[in-house]
Protein backbone atom coordinates (compact mmCIF):
# COMPACT_ATOMS: atom_id res chain seq x y z
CA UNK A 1 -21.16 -22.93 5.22
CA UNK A 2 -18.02 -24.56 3.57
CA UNK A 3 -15.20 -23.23 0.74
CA UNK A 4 -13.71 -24.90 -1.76
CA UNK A 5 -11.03 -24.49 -3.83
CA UNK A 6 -11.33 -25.68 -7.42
CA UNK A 7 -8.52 -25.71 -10.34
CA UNK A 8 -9.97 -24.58 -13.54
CA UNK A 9 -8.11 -26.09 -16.55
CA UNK A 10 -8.38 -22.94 -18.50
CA UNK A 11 -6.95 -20.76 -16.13
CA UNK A 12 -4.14 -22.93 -15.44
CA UNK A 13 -3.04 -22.99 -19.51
CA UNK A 14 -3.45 -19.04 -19.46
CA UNK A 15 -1.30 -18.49 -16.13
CA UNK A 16 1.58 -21.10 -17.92
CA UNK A 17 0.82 -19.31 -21.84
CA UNK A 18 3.84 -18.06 -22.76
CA UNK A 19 1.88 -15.39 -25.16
CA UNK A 20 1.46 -12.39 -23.17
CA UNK A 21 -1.55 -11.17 -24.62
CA UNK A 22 -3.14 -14.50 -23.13
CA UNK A 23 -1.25 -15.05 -19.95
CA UNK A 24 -3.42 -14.23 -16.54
CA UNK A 25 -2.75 -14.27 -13.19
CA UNK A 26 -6.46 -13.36 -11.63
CA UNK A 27 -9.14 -15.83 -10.72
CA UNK A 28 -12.74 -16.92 -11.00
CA UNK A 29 -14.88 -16.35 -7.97
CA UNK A 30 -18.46 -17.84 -7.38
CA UNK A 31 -20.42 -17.18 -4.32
CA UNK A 32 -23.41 -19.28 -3.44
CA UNK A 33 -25.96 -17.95 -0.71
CA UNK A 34 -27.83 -19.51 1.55
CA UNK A 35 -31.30 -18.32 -0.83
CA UNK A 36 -29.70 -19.78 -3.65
CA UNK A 37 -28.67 -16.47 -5.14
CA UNK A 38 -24.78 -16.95 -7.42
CA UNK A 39 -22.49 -13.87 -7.22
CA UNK A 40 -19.74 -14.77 -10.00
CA UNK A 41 -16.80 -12.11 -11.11
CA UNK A 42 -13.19 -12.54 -12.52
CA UNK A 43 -10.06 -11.02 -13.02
CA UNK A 44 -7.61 -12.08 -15.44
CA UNK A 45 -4.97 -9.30 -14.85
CA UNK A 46 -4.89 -6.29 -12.03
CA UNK A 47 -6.25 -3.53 -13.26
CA UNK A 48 -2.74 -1.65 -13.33
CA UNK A 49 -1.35 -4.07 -15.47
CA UNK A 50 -0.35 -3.47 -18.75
CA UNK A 51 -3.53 -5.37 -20.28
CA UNK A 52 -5.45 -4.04 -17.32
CA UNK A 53 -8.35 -1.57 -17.80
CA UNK A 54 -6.33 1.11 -15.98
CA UNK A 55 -2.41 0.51 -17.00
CA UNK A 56 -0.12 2.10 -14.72
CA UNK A 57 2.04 4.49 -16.43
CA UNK A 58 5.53 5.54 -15.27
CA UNK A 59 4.29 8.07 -12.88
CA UNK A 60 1.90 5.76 -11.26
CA UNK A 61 5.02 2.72 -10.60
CA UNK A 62 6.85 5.58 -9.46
CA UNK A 63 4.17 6.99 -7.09
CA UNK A 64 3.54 3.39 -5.62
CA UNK A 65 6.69 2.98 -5.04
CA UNK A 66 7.24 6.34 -3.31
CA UNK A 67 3.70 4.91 -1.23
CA UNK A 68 5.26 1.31 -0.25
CA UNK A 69 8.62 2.71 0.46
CA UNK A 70 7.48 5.81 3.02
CA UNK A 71 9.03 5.79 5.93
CA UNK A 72 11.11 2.53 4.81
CA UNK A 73 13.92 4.46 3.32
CA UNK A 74 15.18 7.95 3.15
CA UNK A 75 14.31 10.83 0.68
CA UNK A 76 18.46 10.81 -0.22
CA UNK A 77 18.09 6.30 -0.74
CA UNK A 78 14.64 7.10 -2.68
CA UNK A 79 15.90 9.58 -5.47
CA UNK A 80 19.49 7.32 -5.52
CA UNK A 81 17.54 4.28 -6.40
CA UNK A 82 14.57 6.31 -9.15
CA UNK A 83 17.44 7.97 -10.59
CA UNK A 84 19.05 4.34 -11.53
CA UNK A 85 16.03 3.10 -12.42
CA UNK A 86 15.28 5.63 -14.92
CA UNK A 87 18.60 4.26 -16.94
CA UNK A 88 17.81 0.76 -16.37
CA UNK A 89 18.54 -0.17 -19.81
CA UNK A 90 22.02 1.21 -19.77
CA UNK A 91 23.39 0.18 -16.87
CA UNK A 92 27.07 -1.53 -16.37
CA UNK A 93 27.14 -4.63 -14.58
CA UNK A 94 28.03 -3.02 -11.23
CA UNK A 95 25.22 -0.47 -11.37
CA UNK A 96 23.06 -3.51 -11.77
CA UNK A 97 24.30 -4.53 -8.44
CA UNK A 98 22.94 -1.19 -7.01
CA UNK A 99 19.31 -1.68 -7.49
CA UNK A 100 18.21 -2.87 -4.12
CA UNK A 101 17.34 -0.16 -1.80
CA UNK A 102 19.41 -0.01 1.81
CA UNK A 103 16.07 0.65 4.40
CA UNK A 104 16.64 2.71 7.53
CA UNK A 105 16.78 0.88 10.83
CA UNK A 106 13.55 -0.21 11.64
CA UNK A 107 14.99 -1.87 15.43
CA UNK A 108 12.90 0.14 17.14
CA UNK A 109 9.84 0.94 14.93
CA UNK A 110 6.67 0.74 16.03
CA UNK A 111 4.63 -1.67 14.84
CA UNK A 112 1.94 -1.02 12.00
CA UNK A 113 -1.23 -2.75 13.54
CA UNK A 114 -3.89 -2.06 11.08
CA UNK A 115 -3.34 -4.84 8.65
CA UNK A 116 -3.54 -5.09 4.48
CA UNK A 117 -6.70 -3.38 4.56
């Protein structure tokens, strides 16, 4: 059994396309078995993505964000930070400055063991 790692020409033009409705950042996967069988699939974009075939609305970036960030931060940091978001296109200079989210101590956390998956 070996991998191998092969750059595709095509997908290498759409990742640097500047046209968005072109531009990918997925991959081409084919699987060869052992009976000769070919398993082949690809993504060009995640399926949340806004060319994806389920875009993520607002609610749904908010609610992952609220996933990732439980635990990390504090319900007081969480609405601070959402609330400035929400006015992103408005905001001065210095509120611009504000966007990055102050976690709680995590010193003496216990470590998560299970992995990605």
């Amino acid at each position: 059994m070996f991998i191998r790692t092969q750059e595709d020409p095509a997908w290498t033009a759409r990742y640097h396309s500047a046209d968005p409705n072109e531009k990918a950042f997925g991959a081409r996967v084919e699987i060869r078995f052992a009976d000769g069988t070919v398993l082949e699939d690809e993504l060009a974009v995640a399926n949340a993505h806004t060319l994806g075939a389920k875009p993520f609305g607002r609610a749904e970036y908010i609610h992952k964000f609220n996933t990732l960030t439980d635990g990390l931060i504090t319900p007081a940091e969480r609405e601070r930070f959402l609330t400035l978001v929400q006015r992103l296109p408005q905001l001065s200079a210095n509120e611009v400055l504000q966007l990055n989210v102050q976690v709680i101590d995590l010193t003496h956390a216990e470590r998560d063991s299970r992995g990605i998956f």
